[in-house]
C-alpha atoms as a PDB file:
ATOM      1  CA  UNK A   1     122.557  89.150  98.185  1.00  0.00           C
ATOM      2  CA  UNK A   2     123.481  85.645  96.199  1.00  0.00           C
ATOM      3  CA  UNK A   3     122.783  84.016  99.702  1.00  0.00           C
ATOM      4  CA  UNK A   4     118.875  85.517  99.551  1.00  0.00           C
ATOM      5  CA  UNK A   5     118.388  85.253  95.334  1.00  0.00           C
ATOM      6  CA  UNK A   6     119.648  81.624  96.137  1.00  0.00           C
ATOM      7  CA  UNK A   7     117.063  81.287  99.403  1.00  0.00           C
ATOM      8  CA  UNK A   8     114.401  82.792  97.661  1.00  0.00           C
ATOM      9  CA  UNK A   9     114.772  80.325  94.160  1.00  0.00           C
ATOM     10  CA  UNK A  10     114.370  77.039  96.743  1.00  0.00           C
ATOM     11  CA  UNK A  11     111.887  78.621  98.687  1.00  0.00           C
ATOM     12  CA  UNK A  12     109.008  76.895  96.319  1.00  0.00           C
ATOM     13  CA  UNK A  13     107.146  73.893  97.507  1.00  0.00           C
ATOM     14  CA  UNK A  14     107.684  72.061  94.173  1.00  0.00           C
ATOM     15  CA  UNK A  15     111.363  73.297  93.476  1.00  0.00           C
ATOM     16  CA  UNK A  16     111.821  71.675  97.045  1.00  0.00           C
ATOM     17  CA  UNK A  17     110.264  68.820  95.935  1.00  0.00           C
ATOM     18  CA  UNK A  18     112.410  68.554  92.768  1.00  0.00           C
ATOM     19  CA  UNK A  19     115.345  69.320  94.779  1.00  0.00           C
ATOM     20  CA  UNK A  20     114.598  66.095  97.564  1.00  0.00           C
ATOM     21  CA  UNK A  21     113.602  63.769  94.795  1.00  0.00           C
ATOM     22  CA  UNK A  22     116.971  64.793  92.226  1.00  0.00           C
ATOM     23  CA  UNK A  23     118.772  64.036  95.758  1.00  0.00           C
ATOM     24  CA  UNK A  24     117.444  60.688  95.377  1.00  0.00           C
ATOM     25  CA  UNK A  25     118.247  60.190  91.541  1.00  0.00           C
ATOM     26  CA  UNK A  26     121.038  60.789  89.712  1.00  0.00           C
ATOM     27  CA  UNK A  27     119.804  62.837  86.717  1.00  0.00           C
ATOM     28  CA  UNK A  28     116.052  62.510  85.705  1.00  0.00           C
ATOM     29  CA  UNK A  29     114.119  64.075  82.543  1.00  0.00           C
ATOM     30  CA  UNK A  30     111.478  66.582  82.737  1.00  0.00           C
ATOM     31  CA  UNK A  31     109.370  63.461  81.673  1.00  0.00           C
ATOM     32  CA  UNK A  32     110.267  61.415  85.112  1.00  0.00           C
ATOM     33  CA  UNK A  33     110.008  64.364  87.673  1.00  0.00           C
ATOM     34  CA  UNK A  34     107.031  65.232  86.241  1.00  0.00           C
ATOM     35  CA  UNK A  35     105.359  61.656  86.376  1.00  0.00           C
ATOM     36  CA  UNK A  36     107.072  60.880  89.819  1.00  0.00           C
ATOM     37  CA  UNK A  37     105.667  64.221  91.386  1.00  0.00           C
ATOM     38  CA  UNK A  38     102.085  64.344  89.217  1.00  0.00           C
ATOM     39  CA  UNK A  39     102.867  68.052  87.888  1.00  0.00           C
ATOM     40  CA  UNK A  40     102.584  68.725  84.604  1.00  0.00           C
ATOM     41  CA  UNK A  41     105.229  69.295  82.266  1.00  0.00           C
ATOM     42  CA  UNK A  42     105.052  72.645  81.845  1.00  0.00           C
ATOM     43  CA  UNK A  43     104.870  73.914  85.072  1.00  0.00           C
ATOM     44  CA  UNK A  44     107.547  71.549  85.995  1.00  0.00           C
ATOM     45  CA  UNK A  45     109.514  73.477  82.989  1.00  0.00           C
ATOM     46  CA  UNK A  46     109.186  76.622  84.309  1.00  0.00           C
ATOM     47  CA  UNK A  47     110.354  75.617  87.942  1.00  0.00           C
ATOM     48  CA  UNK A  48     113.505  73.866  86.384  1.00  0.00           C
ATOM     49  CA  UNK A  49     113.957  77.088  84.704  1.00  0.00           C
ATOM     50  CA  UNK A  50     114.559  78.904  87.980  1.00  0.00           C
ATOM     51  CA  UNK A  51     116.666  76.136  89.604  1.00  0.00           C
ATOM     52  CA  UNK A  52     118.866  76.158  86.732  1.00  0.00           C
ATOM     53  CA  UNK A  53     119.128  79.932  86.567  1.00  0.00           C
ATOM     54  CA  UNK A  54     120.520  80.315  90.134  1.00  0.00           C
ATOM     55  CA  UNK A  55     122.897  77.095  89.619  1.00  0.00           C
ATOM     56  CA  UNK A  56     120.949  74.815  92.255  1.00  0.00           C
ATOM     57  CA  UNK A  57     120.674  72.244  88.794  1.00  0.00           C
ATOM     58  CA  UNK A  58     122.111  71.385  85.633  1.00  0.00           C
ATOM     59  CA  UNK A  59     120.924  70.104  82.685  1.00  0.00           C
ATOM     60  CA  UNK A  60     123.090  67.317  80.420  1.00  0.00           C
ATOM     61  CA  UNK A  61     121.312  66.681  76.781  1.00  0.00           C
ATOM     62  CA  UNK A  62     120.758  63.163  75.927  1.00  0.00           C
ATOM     63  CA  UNK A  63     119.785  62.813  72.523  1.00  0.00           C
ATOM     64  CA  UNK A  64     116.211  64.880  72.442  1.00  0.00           C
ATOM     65  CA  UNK A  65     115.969  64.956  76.397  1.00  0.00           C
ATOM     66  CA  UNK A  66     117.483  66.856  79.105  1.00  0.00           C
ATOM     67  CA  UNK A  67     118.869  65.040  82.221  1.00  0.00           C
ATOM     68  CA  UNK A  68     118.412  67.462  85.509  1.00  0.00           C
ATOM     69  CA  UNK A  69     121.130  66.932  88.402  1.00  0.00           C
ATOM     70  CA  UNK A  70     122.167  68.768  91.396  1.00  0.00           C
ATOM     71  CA  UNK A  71     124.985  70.950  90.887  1.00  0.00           C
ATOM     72  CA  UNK A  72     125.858  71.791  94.615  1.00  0.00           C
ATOM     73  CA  UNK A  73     125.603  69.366  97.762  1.00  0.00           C
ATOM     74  CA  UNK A  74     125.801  72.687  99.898  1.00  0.00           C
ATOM     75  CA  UNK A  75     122.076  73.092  98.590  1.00  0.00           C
ATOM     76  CA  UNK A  76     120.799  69.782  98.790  1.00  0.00           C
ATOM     77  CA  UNK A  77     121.920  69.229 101.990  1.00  0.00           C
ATOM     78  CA  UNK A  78     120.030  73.081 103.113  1.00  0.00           C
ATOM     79  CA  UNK A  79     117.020  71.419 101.411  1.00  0.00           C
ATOM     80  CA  UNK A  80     117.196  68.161 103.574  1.00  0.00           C
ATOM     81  CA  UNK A  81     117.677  70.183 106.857  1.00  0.00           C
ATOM     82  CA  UNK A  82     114.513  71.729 106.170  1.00  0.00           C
ATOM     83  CA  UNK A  83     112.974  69.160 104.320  1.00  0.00           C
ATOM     84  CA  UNK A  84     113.176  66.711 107.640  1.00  0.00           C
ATOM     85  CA  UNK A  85     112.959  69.185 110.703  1.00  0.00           C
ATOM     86  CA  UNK A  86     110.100  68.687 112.626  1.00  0.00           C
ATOM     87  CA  UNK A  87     107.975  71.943 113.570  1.00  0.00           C
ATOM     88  CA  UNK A  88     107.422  71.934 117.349  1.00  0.00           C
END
């Protein structure tokens, strides 16, 4: 069951997106992933919201601003794999 809840919260085109750019970076703000993937903030919010529910982020606070980073390689790495493979 954690294996599909866990599927299921990646399966979004932008939480993959946010997934293979955080892979890239560190940490970023919700300011930065927004601007580097042209989504607005709060939609970009609300699909931090479900990466951070099912552990795929974190958040650190820096003064007014949360920092997102990856919590688990084991994810990133599933998000790569799929990110990269070619459809034949």
């Amino acid at each position: 069951m954690h294996i599909a809840a866990l599927l299921k919260s990646i399966g979004h085109p932008i939480r993959v997106q946010i997934i293979h750019v955080l892979t890239n970076n560190s940490s970023m703000s919700v300011s930065e992933l927004s601007s580097a993937l042209s989504i607005d903030q709060p939609v970009m919010s609300l699909h931090l919201a479900v990466l951070r529910k099912h552990n795929v982020i974190k958040a650190e606070k820096r003064g007014k601003q949360s920092f997102y980073y990856l919590s688990d390689i084991n994810t990133q790495q599933i998000v790569n794999i799929a990110y990269y493979a070619k459809m034949d």
